[in-house]
Structure formats: structure tokens, C-alpha cells
Protein backbone atom coordinates (compact mmCIF):
# COMPACT_ATOMS: atom_id res chain seq x y z
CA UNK A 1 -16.98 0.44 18.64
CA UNK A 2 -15.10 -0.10 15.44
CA UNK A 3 -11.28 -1.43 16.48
CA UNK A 4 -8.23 -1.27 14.07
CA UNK A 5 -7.12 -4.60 12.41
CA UNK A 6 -3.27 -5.26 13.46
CA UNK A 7 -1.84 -7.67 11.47
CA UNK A 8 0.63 -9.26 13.96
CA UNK A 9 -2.17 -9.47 16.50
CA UNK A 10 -4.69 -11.19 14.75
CA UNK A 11 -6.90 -13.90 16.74
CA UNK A 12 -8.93 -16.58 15.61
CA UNK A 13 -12.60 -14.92 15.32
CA UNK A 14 -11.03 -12.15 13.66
CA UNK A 15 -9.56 -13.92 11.05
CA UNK A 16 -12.94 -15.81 10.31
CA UNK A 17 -14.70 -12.71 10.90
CA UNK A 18 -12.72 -10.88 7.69
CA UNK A 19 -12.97 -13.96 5.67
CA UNK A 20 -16.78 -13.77 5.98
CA UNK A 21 -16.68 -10.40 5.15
CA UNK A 22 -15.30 -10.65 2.14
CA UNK A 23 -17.14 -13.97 0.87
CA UNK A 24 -20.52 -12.10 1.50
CA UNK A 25 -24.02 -12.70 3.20
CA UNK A 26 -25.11 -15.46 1.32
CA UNK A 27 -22.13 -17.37 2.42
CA UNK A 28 -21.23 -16.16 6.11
CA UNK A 29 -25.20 -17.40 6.58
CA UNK A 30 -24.30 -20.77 5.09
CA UNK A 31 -21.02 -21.04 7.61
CA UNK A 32 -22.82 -20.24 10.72
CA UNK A 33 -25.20 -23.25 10.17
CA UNK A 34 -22.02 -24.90 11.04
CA UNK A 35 -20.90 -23.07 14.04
CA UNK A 36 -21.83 -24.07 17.95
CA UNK A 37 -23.55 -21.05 19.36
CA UNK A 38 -20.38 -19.99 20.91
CA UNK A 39 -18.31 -19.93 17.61
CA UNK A 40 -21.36 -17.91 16.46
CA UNK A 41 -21.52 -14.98 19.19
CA UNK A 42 -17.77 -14.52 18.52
CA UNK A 43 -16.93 -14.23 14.83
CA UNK A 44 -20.15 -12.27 14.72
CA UNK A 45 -18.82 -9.93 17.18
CA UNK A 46 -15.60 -9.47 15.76
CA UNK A 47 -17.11 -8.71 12.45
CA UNK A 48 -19.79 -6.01 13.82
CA UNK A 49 -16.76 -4.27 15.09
CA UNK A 50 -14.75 -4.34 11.41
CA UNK A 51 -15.40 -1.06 9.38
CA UNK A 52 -12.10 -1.58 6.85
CA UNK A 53 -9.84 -4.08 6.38
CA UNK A 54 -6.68 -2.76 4.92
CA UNK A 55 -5.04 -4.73 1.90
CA UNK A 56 -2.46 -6.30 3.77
CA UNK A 57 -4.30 -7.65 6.47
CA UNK A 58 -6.60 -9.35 3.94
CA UNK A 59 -3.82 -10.69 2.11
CA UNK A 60 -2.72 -11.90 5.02
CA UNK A 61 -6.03 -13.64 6.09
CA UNK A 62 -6.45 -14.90 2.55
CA UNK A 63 -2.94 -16.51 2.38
CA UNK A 64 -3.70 -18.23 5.48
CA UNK A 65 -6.47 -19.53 4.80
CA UNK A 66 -4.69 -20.82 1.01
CA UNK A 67 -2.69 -22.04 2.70
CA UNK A 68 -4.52 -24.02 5.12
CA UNK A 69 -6.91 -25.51 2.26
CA UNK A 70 -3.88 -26.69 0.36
CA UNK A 71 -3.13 -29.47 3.47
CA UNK A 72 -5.92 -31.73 2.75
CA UNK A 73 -5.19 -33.66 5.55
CA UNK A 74 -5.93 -30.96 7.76
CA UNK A 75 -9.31 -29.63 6.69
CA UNK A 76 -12.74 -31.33 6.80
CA UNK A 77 -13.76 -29.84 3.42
CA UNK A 78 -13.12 -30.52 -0.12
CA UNK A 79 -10.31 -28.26 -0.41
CA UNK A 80 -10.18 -27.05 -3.44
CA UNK A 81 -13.69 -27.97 -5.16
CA UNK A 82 -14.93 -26.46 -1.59
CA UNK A 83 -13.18 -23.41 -2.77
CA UNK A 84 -14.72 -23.51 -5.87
CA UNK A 85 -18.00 -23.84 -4.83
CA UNK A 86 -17.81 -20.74 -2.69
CA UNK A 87 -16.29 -18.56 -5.08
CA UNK A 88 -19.12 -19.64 -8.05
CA UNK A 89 -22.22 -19.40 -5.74
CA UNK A 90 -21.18 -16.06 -3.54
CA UNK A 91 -19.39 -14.04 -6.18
CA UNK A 92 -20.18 -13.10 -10.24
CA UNK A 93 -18.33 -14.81 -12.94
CA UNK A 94 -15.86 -11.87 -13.79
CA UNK A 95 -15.06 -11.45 -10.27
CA UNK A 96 -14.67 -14.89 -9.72
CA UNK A 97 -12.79 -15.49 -13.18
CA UNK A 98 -10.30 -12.78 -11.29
CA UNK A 99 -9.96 -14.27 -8.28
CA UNK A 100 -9.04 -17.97 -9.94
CA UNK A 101 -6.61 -16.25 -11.92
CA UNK A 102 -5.19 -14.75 -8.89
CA UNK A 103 -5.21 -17.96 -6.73
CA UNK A 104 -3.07 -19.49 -9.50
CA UNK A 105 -0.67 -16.83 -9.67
CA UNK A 106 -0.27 -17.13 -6.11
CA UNK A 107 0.13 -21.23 -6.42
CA UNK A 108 3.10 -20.27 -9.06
CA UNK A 109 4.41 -17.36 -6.84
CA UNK A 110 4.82 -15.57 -9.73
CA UNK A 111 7.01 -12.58 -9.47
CA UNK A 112 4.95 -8.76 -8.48
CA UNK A 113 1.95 -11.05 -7.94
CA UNK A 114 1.67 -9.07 -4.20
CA UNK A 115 1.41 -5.44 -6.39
CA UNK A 116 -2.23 -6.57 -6.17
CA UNK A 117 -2.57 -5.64 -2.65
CA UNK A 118 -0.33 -2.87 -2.05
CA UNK A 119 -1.01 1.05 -2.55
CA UNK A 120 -0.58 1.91 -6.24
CA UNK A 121 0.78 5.28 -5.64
CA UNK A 122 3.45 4.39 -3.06
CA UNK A 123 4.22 1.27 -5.66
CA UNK A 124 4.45 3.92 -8.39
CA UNK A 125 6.99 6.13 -6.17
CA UNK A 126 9.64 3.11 -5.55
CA UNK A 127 9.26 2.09 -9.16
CA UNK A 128 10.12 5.49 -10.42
CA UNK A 129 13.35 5.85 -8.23
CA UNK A 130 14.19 2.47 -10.75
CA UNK A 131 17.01 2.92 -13.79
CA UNK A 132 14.91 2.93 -16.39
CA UNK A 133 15.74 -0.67 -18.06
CA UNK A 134 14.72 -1.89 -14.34
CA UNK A 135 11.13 -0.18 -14.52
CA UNK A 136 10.94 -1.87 -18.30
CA UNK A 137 11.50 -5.12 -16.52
CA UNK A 138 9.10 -4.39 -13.72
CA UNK A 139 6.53 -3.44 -15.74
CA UNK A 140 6.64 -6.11 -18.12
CA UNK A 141 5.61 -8.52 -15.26
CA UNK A 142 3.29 -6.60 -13.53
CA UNK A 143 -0.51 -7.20 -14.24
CA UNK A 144 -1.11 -4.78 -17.20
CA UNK A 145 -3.66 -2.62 -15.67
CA UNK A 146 -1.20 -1.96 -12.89
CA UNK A 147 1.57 -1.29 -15.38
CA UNK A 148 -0.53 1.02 -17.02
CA UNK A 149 -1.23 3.09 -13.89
CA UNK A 150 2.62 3.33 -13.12
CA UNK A 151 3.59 3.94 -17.02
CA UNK A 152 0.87 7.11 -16.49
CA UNK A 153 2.86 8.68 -13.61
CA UNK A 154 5.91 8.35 -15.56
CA UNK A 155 7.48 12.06 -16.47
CA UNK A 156 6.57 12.26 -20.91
CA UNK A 157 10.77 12.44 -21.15
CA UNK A 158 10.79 8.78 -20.10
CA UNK A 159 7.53 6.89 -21.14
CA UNK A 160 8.63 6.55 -25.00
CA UNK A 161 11.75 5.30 -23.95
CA UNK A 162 10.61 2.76 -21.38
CA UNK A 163 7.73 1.78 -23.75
CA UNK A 164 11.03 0.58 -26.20
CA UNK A 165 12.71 -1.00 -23.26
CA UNK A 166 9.53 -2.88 -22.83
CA UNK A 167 9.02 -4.18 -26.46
CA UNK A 168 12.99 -5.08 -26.43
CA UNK A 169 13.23 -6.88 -22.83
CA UNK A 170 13.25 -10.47 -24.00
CA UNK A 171 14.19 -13.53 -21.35
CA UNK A 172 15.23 -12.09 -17.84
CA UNK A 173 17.65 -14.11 -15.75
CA UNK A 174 14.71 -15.47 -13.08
CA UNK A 175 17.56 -14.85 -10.21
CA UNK A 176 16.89 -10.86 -11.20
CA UNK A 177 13.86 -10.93 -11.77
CA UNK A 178 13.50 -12.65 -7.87
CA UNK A 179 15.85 -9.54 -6.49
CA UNK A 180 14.35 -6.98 -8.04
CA UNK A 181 10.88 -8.75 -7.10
CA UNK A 182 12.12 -8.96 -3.13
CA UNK A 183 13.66 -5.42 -3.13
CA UNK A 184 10.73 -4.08 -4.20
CA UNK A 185 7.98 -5.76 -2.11
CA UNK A 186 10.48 -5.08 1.18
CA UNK A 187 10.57 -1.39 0.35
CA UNK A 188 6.87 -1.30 -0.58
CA UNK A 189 5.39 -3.42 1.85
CA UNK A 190 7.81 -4.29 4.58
CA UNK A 191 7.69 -7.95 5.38
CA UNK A 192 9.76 -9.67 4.73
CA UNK A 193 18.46 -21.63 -13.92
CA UNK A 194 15.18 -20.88 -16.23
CA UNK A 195 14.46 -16.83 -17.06
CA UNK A 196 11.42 -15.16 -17.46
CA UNK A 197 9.85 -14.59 -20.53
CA UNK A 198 8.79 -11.07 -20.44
CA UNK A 199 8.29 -7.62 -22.67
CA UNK A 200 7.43 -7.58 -26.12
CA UNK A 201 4.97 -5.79 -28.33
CA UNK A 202 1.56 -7.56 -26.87
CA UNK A 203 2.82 -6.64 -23.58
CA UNK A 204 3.05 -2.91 -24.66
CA UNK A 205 -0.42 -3.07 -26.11
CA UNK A 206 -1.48 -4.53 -23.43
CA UNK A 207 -0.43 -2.00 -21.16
CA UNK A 208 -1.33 0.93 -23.56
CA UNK A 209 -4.84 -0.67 -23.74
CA UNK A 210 -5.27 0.16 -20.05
CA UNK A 211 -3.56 3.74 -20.05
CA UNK A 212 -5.28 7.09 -20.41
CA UNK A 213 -5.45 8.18 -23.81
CA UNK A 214 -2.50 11.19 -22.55
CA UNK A 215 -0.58 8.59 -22.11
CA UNK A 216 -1.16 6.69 -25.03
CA UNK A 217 -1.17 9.59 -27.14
CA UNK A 218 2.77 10.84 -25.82
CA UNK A 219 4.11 7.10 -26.29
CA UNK A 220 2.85 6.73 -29.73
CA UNK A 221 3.99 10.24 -30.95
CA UNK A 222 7.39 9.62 -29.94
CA UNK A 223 7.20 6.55 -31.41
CA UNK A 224 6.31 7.72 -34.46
CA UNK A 225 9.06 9.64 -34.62
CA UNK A 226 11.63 7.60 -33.61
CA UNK A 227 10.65 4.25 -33.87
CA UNK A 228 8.47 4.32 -36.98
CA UNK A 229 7.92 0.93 -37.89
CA UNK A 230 7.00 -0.34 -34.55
CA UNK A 231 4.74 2.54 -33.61
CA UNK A 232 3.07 0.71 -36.95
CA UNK A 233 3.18 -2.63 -35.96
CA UNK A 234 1.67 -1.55 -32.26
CA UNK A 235 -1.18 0.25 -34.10
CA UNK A 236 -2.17 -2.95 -35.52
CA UNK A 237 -2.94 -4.87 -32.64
CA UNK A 238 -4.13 -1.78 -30.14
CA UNK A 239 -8.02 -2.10 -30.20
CA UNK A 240 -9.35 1.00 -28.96
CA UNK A 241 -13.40 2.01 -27.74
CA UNK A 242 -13.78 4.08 -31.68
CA UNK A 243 -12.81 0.61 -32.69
CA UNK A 244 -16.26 -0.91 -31.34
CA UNK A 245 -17.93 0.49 -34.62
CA UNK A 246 -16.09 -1.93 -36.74
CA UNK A 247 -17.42 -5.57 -34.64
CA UNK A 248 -20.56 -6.52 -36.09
CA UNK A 249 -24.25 -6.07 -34.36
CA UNK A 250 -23.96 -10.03 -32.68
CA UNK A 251 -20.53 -9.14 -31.16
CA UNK A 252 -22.08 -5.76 -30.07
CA UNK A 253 -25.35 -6.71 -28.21
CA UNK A 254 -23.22 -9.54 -26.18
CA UNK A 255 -20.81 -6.78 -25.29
CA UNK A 256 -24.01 -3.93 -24.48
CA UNK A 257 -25.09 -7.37 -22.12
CA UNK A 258 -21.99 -6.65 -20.11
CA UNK A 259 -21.83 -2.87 -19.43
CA UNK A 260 -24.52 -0.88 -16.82
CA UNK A 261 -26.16 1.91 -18.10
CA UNK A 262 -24.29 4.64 -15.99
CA UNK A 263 -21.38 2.88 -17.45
CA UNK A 264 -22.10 3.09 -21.21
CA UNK A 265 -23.78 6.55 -20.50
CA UNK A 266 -20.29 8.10 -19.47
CA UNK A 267 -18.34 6.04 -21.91
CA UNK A 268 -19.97 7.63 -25.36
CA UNK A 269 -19.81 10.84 -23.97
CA UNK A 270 -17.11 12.02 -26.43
CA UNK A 271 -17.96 9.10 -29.01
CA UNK A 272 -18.18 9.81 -32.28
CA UNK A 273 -21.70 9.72 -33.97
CA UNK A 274 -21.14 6.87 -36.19
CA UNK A 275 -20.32 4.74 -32.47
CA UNK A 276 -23.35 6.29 -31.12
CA UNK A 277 -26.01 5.55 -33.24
CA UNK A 278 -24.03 1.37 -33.51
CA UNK A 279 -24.65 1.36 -29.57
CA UNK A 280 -28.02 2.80 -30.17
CA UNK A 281 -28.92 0.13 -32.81
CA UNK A 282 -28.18 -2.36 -30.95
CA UNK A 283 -30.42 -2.13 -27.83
CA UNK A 284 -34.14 -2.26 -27.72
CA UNK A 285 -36.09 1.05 -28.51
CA UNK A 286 -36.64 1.36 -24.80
CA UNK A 287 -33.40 0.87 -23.80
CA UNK A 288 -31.83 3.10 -26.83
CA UNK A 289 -34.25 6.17 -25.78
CA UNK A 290 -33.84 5.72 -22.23
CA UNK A 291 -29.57 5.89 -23.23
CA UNK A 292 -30.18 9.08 -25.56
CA UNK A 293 -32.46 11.02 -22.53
CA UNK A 294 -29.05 10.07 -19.51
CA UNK A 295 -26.94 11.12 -22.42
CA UNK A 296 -28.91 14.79 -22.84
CA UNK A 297 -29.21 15.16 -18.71
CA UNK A 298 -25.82 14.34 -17.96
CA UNK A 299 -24.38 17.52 -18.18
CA UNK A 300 -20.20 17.76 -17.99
CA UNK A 301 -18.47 14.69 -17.07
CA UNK A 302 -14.11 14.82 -16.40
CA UNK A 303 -12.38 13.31 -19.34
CA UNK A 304 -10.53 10.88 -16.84
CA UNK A 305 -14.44 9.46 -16.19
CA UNK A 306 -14.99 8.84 -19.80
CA UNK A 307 -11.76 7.32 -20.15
CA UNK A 308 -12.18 5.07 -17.45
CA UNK A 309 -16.15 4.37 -18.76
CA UNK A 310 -14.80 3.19 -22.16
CA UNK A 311 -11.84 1.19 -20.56
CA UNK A 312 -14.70 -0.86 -18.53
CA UNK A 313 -16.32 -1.17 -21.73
CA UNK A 314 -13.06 -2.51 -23.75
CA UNK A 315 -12.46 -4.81 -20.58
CA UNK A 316 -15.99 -6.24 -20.49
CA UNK A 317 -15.53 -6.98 -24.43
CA UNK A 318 -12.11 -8.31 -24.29
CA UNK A 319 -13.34 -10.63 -21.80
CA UNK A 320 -15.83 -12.06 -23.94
CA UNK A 321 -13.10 -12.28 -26.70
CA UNK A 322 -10.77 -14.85 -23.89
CA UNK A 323 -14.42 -16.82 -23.32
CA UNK A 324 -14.00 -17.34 -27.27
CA UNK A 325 -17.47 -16.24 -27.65
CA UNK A 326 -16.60 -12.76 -29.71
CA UNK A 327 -13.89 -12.04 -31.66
CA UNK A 328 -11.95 -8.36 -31.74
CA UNK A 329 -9.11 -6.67 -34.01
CA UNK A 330 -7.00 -3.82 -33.82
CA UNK A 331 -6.76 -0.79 -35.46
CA UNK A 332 -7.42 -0.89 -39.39
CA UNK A 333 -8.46 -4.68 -39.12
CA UNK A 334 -11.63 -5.30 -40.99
CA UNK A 335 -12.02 -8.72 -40.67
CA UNK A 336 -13.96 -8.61 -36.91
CA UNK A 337 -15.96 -12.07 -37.09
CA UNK A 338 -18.04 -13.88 -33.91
């Protein structure tokens, strides 16, 4: 029978058991071969009676065991290359690309680095309640696809405004940054010199990159009309899934590489034709006709799918663009080169 993971009343097999839930079969198989029978019968027990693990129980576990890796002294393995080696042989390269960038977040203790674990909705609430120069700070040093969640369930009186905030933050005294950071995570999760460079226009892009297109679309017409030369300059560097036509047919089949079908399928759902027949030129003949007959079957598909589709798309291609290995532009730039 299933039991409920309390956090204050972990034990010992249950903390291995949720650590080789999360690394996967491949692994947890591996880490038995060094177990004594009895070690065996009770991790394995504790995990057959996990169904969830809630997020701040596997921070928790997670933390612990960072923690524990970092003493050399006090682990048999290679620490960190052992760490490594688990992450590249159990997990895929994007995932595990995440995951390094979140261990070194956590190494720096950067500031919001826990709003990776916490419910985005009740994060959203607390941030609202926030003077509105406070959620501009916030949201500057959140990850950007949590930003851009918040930024979305901000009333359209405020987002414009907040968006300016954003692009006019510059350096943040690092003691309130820290208070706002504490505040925050006590009220949100309950447990208890140099600034911060934060804000700017790549950090509104970057953050508008990962909204809906609603909310995109009320920022930018504000904006537009207030703010006329910067709702320019923001143009410029937004790259948006339209934008795919412009990269050239190399770019394009490493990107196709990256997305499922049921992905791509949603995504050009409301592409325009020009997009359609790029994507289409760019797989095999198989693989195009096999695209056109989901398209034709799908019937109706929400616009939030879609928008979420082609935002997997952008982040799969943007990716490649970090690796070096493509090379994007935003809106009205021609010169797209691999």
C-alpha cells in the first residue's frame, strides 16, 4: 500500500528509494549490484510503496545527497565525475544539460533558484501581492520560463508597465535581492557588498520568448504606444516560430532532428503556408506525407496547445543555437547563417 512521503520523517531506504526513482532503471539496476541482500529488500520496498514524490521532498532528497557528494572525504565514489557519469548514461542530453545547469545554480545559491521546485500558481499568487518594481526585480532573476508563466497571470493594466520596470532594473543591492529572495521562499514554501546584475532588454525577450502570444501581444501594444523606440529595439531580438522560415534548410533539418512528430504536428497547426511547406521540405518524402496526413486527421486543437507546441519547437532550436551548432535572429534579421 502506497504511504505518503513526510519530509521531516524521512529514513534511510526512503531516501535511496526516491533517489533511484528519479535516476531511472538503468541506474537503480546498476546500484543494487552494490547492495548486501538486506540493503536490497529494503530500498526496494520502500520504493514499491512510492506512487508521487512531491517537489519538496525531492528537493530535499536531492540537496542531501549534493550535499553529501560535495565532502569527498566522506563518500567512496568519485564525487563529482561519479555524478557525471550517472547523469550522462541514465538521462538525455537536454535533460541532463538542465540538470548541470541547475546543480550549478544551486553550488552559487543563486537567488529564486528554489522557484524550480515549488507550485507555480501559489508562486504566482505571493508574487502578485508584490509592488510592482518588486515583481520587476523578481522576475528579472527568476528562470525565464518561470517568469513568463507569472508575467501571464499578471492583470493587462500591469504587464506593460512591469515589462518597463524590467528593461530599466539595472544592479540590485544583493542585500535586497537576499530579503526579498527569503521572504518569498518562507511565504511560498515554509522552511526556513556586490549587487546583482539583473533586468534589461534580453531579459524581457527572454521572458516574452516563453509567454503566450496574449501575453506577448498586450506588452508589445502598449509598448508601442508608449514606449515606441524600445518596443522597436525588443522586436529586433524576439525570434518567434513564423521566424523559422527565414533559417536556412541545414539549420532547419538539425532543428526537425529535435522535435517528435506529435510535437511539430500541433505546432504548425496555425502556421502559415510559406512555414509549412519549409518544414515539409525539409524532411524525407515519407516523413513529410506522413506530417501532412496527422495534420488533415487532427481535427481542433486549443490555441494554448499550439502555443506551447511551437514554444518546444523555439526551445529545441535555441538550444542548438547555445551548442553553437545553428545560428538564429530576430525579427526582420536576414542574415540567419549555420
Amino acid at each position: 500500500m502506497a504511504k505518503k512521503l513526510d519530509l521531516q520523517n524521512l529514513k534511510g531506504p526512503q531516501k535511496a528509494a526516491i533517489f533511484l526513482l528519479v535516476m531511472g532503471e538503468e541506474y537503480s539496476s546498476q546500484a543494487f549490484k552494490l547492495m548486501n541482500d538486506s540493503e536490497i529488500k529494503r530500498v526496494a520496498a520502500a520504493m514499491s510503496e512510492i506512487e508521487q514524490i512531491p517537489p519538496l521532498v525531492l528537493n530535499s532528497v536531492m540537496e542531501e545527497f549534493m550535499a553529501n557528494y560535495g565532502k569527498e572525504n566522506e563518500l567512496l565514489i568519485g564525487g563529482e565525475n561519479f555524478v557525471k557519469n550517472v547523469i550522462d548514461t541514465t538521462m538525455d542530453k537536454n535533460k541532463a544539460k538542465s540538470i548541470y545547469r541547475e546543480i550549478e545554480e544551486r553550488r552559487r545559491e543563486l537567488p529564486f533558484v528554489w522557484s524550480r521546485d515549488v507550485d507555480i500558481h501559489a508562486l504566482s499568487s505571493h508574487i502578485r501581492q508584490e509592488h510592482p518594481q518588486t515583481i520587476a526585480m523578481i522576475l528579472a532573476h527568476l528562470p525565464s520560463e518561470i517568469a513568463a508563466e507569472i508575467l501571464s497571470s499578471i492583470s493587462d493594466e500591469q504587464k506593460a508597465d512591469i515589462a518597463v520596470r524590467i528593461v530599466q532594473l539595472g544592479q540590485v543591492p544583493e542585500e535586497i535581492v537576499r530579503e526579498v529572495d527569503e521572504a518569498l521562499r518562507t511565504r511560498v514554501v515554509k522552511m526556513g557588498g556586490a549587487g546583482h546584475e539583473a533586468g534589461g532588454i534580453q531579459t524581457l525577450v527572454d521572458i516574452l520568448n516563453n509567454s503566450g502570444k496574449a501575453t506577448e501581444e498586450v506588452i508589445m501594444q502598449s509598448l508601442e504606444e508608449d514606449h515606441s523606440e524600445l518596443a522597436n529595439e525588443i522586436k529586433s531580438l524576439m525570434f518567434t516560430f513564423e521566424d523559422l522560415v527565414k533559417v536556412d534548410d541545414k539549420a532547419m533539418r538539425e532543428i526537425l532532428k529535435k522535435v517528435e512528430s506529435t510535437v511539430l504536428v500541433r505546432a504548425i497547426k496555425t502556421a502559415s503556408e510559406t512555414l509549412k511547406q519549409k518544414i515539409f521540405g525539409n524532411l524525407s518524402t515519407r516523413a513529410a506525407e506522413m506530417l501532412k496526413e496527422e495534420l488533415e486527421i487532427l481535427g481542433p486543437v486549443r490555441l494554448a496547445e499550439v502555443e506551447e507546441a511551437q514554444q518546444e519547437v523555439l526551445k529545441g532550436a535555441k538550444e542548438l543555437e547555445s551548442e553553437g551548432k545553428i545560428k538564429l535572429g530576430g525579427k526582420g534579421k536576414e542574415d540567419v547563417l549555420v
